[in-house]
Structure formats: structure tokens, C-alpha cells
PDB file of N, CA and C in Angstrom:
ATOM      1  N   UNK A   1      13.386  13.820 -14.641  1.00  0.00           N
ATOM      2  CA  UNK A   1      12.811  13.392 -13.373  1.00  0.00           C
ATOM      3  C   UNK A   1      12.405  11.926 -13.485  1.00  0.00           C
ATOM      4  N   UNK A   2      12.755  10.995 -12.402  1.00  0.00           N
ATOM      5  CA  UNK A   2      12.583   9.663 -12.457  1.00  0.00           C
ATOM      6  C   UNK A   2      11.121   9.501 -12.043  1.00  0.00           C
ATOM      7  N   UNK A   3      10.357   8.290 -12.662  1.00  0.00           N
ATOM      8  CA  UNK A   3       8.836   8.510 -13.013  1.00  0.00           C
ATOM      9  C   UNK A   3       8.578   7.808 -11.452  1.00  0.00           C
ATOM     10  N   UNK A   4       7.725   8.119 -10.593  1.00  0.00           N
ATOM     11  CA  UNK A   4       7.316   7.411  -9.576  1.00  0.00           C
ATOM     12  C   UNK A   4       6.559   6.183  -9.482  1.00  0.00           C
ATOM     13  N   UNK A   5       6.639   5.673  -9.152  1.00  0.00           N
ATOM     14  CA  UNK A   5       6.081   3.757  -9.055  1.00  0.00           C
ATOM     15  C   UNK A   5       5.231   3.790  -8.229  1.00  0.00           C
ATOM     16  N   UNK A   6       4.316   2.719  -7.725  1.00  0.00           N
ATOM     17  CA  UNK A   6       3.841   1.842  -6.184  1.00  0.00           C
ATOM     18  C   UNK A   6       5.065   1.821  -5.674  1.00  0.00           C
ATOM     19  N   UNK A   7       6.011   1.205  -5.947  1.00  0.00           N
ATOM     20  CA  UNK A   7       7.203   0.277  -5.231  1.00  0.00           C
ATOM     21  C   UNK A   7       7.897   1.444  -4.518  1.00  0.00           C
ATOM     22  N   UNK A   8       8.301   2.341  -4.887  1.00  0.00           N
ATOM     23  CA  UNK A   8       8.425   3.708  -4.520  1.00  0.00           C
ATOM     24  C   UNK A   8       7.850   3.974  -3.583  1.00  0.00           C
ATOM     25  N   UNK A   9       6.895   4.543  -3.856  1.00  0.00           N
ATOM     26  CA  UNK A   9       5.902   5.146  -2.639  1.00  0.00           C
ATOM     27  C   UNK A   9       6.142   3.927  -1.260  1.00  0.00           C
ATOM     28  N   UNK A  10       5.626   2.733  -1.778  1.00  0.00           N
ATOM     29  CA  UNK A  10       6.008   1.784  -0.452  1.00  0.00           C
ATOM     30  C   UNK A  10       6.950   2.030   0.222  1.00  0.00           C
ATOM     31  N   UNK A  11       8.212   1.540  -0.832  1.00  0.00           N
ATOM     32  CA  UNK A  11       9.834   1.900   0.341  1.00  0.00           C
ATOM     33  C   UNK A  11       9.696   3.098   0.788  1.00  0.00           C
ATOM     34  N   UNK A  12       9.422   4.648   0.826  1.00  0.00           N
ATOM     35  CA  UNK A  12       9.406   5.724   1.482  1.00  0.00           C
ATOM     36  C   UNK A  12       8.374   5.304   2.757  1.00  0.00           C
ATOM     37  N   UNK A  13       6.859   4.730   2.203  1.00  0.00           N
ATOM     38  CA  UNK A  13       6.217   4.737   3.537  1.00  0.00           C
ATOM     39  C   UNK A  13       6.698   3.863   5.074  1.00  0.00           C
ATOM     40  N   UNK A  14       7.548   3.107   4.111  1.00  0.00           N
ATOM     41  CA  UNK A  14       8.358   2.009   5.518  1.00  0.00           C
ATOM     42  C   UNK A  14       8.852   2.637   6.442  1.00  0.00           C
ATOM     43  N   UNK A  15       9.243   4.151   5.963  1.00  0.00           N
ATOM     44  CA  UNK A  15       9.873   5.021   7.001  1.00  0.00           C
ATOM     45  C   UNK A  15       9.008   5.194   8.098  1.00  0.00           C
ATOM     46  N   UNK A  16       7.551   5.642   7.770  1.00  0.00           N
ATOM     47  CA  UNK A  16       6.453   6.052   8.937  1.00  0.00           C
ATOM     48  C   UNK A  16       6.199   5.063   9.611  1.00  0.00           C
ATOM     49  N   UNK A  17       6.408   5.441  11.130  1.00  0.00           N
ATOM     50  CA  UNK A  17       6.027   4.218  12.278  1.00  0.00           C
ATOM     51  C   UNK A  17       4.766   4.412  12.706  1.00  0.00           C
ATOM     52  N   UNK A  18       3.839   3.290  13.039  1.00  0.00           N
ATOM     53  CA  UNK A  18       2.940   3.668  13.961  1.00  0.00           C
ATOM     54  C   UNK A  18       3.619   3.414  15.095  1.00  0.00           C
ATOM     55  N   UNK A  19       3.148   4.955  15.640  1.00  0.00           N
ATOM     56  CA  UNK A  19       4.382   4.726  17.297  1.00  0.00           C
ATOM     57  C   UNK A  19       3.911   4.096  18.335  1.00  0.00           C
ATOM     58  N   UNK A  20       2.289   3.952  18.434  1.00  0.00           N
ATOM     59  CA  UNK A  20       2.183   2.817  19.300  1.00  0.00           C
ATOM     60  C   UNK A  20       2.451   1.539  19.611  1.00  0.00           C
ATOM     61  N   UNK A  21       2.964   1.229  18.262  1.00  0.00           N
ATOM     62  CA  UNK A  21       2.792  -0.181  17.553  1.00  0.00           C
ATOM     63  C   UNK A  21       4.039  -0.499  17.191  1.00  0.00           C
ATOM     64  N   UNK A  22       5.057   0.558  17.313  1.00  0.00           N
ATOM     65  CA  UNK A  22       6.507   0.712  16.836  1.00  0.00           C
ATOM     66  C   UNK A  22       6.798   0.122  15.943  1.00  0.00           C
ATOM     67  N   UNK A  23       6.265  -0.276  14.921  1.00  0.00           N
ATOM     68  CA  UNK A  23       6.420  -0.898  13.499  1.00  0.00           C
ATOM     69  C   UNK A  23       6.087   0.515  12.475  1.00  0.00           C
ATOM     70  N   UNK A  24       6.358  -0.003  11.085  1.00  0.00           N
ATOM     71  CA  UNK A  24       5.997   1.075   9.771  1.00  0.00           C
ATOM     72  C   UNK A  24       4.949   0.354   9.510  1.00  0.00           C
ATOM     73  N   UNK A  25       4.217   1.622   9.291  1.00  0.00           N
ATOM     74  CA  UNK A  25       2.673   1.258   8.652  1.00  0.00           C
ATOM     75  C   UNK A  25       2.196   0.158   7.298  1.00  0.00           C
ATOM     76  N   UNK A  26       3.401   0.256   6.553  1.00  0.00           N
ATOM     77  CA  UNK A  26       3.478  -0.813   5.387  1.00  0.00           C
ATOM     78  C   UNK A  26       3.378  -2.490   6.175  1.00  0.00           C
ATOM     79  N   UNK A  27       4.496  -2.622   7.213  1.00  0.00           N
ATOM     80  CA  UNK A  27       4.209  -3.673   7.609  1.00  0.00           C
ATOM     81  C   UNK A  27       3.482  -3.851   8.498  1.00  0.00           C
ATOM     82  N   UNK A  28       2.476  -3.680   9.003  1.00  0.00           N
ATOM     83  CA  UNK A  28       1.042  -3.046  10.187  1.00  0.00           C
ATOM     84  C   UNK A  28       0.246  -3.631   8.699  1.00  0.00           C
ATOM     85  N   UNK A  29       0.808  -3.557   7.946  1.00  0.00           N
ATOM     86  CA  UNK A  29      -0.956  -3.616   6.777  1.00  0.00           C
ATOM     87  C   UNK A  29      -1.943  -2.559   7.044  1.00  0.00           C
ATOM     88  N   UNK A  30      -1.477  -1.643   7.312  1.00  0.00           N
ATOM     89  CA  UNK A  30      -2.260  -0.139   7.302  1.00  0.00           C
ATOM     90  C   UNK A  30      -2.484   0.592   5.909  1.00  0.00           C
ATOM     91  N   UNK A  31      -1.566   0.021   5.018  1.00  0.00           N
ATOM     92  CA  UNK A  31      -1.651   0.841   3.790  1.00  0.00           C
ATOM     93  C   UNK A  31      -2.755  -0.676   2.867  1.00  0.00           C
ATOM     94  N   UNK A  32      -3.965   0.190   2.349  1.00  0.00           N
ATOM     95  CA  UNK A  32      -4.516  -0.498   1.604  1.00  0.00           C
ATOM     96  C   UNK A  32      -4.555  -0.571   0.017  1.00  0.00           C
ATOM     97  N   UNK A  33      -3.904   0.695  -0.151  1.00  0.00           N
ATOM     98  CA  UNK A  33      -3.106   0.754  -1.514  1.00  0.00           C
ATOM     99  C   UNK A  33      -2.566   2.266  -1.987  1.00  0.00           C
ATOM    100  N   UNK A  34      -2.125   2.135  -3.238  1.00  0.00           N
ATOM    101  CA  UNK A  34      -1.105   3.139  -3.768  1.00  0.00           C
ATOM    102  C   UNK A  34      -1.673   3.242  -5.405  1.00  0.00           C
ATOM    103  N   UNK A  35      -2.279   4.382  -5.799  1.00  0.00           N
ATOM    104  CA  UNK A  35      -2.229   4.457  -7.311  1.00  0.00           C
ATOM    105  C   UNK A  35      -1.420   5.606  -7.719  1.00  0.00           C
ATOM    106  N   UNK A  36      -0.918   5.601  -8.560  1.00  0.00           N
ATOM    107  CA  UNK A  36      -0.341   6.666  -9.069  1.00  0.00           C
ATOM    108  C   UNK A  36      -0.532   6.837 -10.521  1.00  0.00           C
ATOM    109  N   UNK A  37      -1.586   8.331 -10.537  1.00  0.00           N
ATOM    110  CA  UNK A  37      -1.774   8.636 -12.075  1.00  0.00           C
ATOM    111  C   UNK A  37      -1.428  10.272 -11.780  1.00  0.00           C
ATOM    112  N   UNK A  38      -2.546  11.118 -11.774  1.00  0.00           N
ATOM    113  CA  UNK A  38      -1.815  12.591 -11.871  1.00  0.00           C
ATOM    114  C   UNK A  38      -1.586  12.882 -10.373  1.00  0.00           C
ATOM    115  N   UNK A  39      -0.936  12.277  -9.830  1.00  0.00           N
ATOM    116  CA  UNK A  39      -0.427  12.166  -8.384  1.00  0.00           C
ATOM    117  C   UNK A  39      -0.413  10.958  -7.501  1.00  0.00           C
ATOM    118  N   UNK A  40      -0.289  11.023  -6.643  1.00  0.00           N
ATOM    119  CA  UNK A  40       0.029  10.562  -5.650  1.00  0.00           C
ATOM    120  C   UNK A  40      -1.183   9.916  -5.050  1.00  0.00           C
ATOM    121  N   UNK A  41      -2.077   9.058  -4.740  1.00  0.00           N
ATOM    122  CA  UNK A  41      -3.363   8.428  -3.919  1.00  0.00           C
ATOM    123  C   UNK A  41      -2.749   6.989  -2.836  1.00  0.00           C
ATOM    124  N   UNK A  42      -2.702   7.321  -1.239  1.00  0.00           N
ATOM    125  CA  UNK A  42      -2.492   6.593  -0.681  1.00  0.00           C
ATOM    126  C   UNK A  42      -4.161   6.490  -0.016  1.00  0.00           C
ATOM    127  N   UNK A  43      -4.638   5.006  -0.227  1.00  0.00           N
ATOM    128  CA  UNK A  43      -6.013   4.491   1.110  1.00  0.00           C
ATOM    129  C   UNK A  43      -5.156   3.367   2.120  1.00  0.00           C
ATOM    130  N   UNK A  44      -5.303   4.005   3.143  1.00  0.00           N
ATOM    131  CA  UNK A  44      -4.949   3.447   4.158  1.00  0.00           C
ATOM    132  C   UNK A  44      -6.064   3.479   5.509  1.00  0.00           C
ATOM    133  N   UNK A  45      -5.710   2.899   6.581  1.00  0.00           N
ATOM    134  CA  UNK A  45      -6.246   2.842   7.715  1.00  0.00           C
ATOM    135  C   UNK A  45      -5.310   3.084   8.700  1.00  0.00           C
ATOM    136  N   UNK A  46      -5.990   3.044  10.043  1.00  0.00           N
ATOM    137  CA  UNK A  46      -5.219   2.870  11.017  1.00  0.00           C
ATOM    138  C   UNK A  46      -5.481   1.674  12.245  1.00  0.00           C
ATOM    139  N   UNK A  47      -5.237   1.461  12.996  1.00  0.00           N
ATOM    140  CA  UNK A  47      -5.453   0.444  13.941  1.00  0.00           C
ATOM    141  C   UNK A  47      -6.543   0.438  14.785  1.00  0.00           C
ATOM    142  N   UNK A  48      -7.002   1.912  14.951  1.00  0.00           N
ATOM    143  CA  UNK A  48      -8.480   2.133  15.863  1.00  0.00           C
ATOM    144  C   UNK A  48      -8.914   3.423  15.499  1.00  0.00           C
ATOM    145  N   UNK A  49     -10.163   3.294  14.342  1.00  0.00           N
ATOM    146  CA  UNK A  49     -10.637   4.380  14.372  1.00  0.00           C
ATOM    147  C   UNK A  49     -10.995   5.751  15.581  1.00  0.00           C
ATOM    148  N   UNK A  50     -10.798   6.686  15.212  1.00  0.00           N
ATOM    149  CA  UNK A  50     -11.015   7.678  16.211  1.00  0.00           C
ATOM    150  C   UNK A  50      -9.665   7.863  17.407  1.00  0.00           C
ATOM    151  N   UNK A  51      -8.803   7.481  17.224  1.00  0.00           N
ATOM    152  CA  UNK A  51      -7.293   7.561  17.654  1.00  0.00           C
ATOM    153  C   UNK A  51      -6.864   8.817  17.393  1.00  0.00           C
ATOM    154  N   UNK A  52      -6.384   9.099  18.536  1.00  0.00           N
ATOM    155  CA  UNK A  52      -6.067  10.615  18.645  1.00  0.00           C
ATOM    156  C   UNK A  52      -4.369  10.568  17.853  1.00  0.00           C
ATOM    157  N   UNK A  53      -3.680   9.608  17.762  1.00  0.00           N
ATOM    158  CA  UNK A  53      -3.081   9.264  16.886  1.00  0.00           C
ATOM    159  C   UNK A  53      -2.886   9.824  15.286  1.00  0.00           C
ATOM    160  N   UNK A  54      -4.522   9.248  15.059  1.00  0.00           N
ATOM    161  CA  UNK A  54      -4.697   9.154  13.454  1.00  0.00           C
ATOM    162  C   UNK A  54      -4.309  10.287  12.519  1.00  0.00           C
ATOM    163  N   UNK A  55      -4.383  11.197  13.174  1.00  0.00           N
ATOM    164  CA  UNK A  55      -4.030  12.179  12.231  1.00  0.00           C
ATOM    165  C   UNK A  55      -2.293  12.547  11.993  1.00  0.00           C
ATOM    166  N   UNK A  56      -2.025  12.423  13.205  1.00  0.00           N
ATOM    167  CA  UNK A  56      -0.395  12.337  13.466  1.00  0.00           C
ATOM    168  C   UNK A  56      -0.076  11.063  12.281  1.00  0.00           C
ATOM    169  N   UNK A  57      -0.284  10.404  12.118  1.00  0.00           N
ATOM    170  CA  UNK A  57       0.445   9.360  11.449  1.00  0.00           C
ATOM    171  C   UNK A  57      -0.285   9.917   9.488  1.00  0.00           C
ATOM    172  N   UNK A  58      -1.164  10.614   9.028  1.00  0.00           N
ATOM    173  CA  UNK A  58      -2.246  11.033   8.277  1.00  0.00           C
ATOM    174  C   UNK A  58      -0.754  11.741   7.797  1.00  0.00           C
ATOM    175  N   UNK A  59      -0.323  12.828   8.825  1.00  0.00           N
ATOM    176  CA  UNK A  59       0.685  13.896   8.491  1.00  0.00           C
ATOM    177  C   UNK A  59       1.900  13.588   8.148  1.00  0.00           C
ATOM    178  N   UNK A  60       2.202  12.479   8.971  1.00  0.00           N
ATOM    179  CA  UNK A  60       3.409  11.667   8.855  1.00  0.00           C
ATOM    180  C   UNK A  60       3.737  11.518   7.591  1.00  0.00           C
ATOM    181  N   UNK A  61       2.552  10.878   6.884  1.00  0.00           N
ATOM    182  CA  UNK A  61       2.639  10.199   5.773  1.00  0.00           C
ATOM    183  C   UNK A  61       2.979  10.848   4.675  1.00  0.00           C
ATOM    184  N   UNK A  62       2.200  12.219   4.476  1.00  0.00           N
ATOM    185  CA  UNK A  62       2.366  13.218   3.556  1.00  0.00           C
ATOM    186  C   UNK A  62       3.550  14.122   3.635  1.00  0.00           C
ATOM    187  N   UNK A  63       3.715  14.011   4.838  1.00  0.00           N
ATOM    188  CA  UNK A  63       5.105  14.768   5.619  1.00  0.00           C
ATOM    189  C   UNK A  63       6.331  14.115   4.289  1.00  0.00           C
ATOM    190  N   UNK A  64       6.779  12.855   4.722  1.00  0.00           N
ATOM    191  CA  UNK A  64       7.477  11.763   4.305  1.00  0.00           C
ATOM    192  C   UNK A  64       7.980  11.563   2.769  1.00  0.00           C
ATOM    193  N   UNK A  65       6.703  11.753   2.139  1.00  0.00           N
ATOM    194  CA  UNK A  65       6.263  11.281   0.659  1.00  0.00           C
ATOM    195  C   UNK A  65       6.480  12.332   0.384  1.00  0.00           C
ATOM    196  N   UNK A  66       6.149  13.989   0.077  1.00  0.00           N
ATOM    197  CA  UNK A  66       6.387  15.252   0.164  1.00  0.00           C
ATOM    198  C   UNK A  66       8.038  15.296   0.207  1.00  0.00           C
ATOM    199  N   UNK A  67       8.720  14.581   0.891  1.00  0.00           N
ATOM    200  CA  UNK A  67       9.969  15.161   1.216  1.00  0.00           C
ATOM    201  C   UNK A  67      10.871  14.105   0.432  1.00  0.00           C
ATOM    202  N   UNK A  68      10.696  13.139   0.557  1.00  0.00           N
ATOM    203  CA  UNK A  68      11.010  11.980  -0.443  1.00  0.00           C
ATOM    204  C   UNK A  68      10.889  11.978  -2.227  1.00  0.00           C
ATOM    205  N   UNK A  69       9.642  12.099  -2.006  1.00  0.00           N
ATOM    206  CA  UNK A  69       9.369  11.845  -3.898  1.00  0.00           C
ATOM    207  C   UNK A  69       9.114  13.126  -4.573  1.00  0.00           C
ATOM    208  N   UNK A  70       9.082  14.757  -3.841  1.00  0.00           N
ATOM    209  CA  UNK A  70       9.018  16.117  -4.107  1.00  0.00           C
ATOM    210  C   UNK A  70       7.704  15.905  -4.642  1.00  0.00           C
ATOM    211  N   UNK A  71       6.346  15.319  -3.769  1.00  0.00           N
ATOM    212  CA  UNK A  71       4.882  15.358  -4.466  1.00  0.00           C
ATOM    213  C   UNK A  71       3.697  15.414  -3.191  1.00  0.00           C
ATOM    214  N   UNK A  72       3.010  16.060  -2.949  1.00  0.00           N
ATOM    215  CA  UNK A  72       2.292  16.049  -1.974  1.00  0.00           C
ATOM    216  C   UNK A  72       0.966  14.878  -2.377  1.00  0.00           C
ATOM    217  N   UNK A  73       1.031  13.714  -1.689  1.00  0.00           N
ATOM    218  CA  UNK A  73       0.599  13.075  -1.899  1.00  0.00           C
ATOM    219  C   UNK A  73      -1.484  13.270  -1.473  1.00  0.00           C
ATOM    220  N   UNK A  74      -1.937  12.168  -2.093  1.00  0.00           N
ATOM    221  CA  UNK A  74      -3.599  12.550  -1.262  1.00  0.00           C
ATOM    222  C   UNK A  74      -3.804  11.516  -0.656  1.00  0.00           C
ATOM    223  N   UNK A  75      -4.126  11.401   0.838  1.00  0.00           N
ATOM    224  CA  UNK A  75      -4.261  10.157   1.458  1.00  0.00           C
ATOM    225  C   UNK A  75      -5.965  10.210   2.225  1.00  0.00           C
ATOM    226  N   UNK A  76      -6.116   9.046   1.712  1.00  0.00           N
ATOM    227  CA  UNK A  76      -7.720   8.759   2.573  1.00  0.00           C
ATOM    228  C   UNK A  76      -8.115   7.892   3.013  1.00  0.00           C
ATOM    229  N   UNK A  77      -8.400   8.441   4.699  1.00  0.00           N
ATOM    230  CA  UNK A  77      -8.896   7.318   5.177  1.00  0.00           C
ATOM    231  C   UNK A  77      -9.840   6.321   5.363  1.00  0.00           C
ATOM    232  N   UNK A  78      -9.266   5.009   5.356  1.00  0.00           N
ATOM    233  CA  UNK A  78     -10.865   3.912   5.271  1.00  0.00           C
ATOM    234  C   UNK A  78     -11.071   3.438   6.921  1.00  0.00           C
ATOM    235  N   UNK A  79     -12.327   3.024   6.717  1.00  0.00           N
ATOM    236  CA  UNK A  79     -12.099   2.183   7.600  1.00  0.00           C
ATOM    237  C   UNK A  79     -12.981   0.618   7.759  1.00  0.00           C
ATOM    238  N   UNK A  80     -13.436   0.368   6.019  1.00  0.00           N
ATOM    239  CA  UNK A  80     -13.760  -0.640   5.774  1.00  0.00           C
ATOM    240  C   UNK A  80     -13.087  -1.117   4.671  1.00  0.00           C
ATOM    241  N   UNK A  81     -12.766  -2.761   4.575  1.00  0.00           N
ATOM    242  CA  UNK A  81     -12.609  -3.400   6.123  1.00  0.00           C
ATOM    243  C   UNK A  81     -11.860  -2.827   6.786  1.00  0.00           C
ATOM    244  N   UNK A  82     -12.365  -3.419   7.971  1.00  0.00           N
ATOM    245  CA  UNK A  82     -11.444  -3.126   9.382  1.00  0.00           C
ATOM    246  C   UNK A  82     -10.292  -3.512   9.265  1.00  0.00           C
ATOM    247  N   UNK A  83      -9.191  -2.985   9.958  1.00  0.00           N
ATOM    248  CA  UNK A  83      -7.713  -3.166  10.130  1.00  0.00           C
ATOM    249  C   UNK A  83      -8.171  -4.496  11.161  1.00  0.00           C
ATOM    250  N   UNK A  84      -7.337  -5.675  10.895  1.00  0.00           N
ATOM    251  CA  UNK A  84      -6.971  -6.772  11.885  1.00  0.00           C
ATOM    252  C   UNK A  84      -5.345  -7.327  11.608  1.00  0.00           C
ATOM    253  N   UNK A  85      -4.952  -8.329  12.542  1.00  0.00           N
ATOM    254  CA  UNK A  85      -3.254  -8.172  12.812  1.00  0.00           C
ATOM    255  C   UNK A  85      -2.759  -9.065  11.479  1.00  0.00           C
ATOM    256  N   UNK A  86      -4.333  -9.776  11.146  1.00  0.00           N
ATOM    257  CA  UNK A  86      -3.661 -10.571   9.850  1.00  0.00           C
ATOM    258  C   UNK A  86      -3.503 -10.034   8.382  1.00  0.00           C
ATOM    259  N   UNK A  87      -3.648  -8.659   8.767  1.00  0.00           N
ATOM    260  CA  UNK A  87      -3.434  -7.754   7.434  1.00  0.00           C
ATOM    261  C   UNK A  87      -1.561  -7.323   6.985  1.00  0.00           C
ATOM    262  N   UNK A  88      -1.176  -7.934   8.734  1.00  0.00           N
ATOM    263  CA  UNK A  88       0.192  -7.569   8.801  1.00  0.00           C
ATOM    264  C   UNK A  88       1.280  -8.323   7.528  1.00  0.00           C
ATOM    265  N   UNK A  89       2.516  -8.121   7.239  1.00  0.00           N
ATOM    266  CA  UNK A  89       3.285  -8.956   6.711  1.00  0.00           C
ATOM    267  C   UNK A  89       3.918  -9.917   7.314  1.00  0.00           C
ATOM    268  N   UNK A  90       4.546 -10.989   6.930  1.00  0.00           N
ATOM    269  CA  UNK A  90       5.334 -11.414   7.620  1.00  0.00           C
ATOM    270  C   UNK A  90       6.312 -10.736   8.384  1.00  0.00           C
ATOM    271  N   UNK A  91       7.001 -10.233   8.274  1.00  0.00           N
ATOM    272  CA  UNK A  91       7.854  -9.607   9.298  1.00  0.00           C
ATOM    273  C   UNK A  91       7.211  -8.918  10.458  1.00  0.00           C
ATOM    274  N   UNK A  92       6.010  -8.348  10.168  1.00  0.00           N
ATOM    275  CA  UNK A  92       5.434  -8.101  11.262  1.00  0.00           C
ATOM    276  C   UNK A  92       4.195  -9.045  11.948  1.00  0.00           C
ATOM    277  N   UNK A  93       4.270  -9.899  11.477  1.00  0.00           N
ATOM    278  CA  UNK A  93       3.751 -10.840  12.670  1.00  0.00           C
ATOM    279  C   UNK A  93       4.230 -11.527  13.202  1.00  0.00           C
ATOM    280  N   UNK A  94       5.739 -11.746  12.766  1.00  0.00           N
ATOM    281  CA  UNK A  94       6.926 -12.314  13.250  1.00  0.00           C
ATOM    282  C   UNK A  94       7.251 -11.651  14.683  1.00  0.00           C
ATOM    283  N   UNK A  95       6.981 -10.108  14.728  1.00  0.00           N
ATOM    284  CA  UNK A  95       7.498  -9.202  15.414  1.00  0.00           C
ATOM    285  C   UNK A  95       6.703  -9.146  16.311  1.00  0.00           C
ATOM    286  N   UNK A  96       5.388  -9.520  16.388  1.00  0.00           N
ATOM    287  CA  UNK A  96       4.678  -9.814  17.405  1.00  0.00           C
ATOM    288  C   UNK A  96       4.172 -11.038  17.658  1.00  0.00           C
ATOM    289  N   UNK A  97       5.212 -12.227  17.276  1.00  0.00           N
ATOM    290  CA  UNK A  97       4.558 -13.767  17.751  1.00  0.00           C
ATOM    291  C   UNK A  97       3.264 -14.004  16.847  1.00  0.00           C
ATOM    292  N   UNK A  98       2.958 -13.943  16.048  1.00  0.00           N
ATOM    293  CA  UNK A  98       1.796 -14.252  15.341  1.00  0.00           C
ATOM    294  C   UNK A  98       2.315 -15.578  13.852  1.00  0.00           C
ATOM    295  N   UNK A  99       1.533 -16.056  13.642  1.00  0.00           N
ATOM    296  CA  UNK A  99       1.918 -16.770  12.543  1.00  0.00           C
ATOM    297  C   UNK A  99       0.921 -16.472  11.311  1.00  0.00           C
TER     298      UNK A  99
END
């Protein structure tokens, strides 16, 4: 079995969109990080706490990673700091006019 990475986990999460936002959460800067020791630990956020959303995208994630890397990942949410647009990557602030 090939050993799982960060880099890993990232490229799978690129798959999950925030659908309001129609971007992947990696480039949103929603994901605040990735450890991997006896599993799987994604801390992430979302764009507005209390989003009826949030959990849909929560499921997404584990959905994804689960089906991808055969590991049910543990994801928890923050919400300090706050998500803002300059957390984005380049490509996604490209994608919304931002510099």
C-alpha cells in the first residue's frame, strides 16, 4: 500500500467544490491544514460560519478522501481565524478579480 502524504490528501481535496463559490475548497483557502500520523486530520473552515452548507461540504470531504485514499479521514472545524478571500490561492483570486 502506497504511504499517504499532505500532497495527496490536497490533490483529492481539489475535487470538493464549495458550490456556492464554485471553486475547490483547497483553492478558497478553506483547508487550514493536513497531518497525517495514525490517520487522516483535515482543520479546515468554511466561508460563513453557521451555513447550512457547512456540513454538506464537512461530508463532501470525508465522502471524497474515504473513496480516494480507502481512509476515513477526521475533519474539524475552525473558525479562528476567520476565513477571508486573501486566504485564497492564486488561481483563485484570479478567478474572482482579486490580486
Amino acid at each position: 500500500m502506497k504511504k499517504i502524504t499532505k500532497e495527496a490528501v490536497l490533490k483529492v481535496l481539489r475535487k470538493v467544490d464549495e458550490p456556492e463559490m464554485g471553486m475547490n475548497i483547497v483553492d478558497l483557502g478553506l483547508i487550514y491544514g493536513v497531518k497525517i500520523g495514525k490517520g487522516i486530520e483535515i482543520e479546515m473552515t468554511v466561508p460563513c460560519p453557521g451555513c447550512f452548507i457547512s456540513q454538506m461540504i464537512v461530508d463532501s470531504v470525508v465522502q471524497t478522501v474515504k473513496k480516494e485514499l480507502k481512509e476515513t479521514p477526521k475533519v474539524k472545524l475552525v473558525f479562528d481565524p476567520p476565513w477571508t478571500p486573501e486566504k485564497m490561492s492564486k488561481a483563485g483570486k484570479k478567478k474572482f478579480g482579486l490580486k
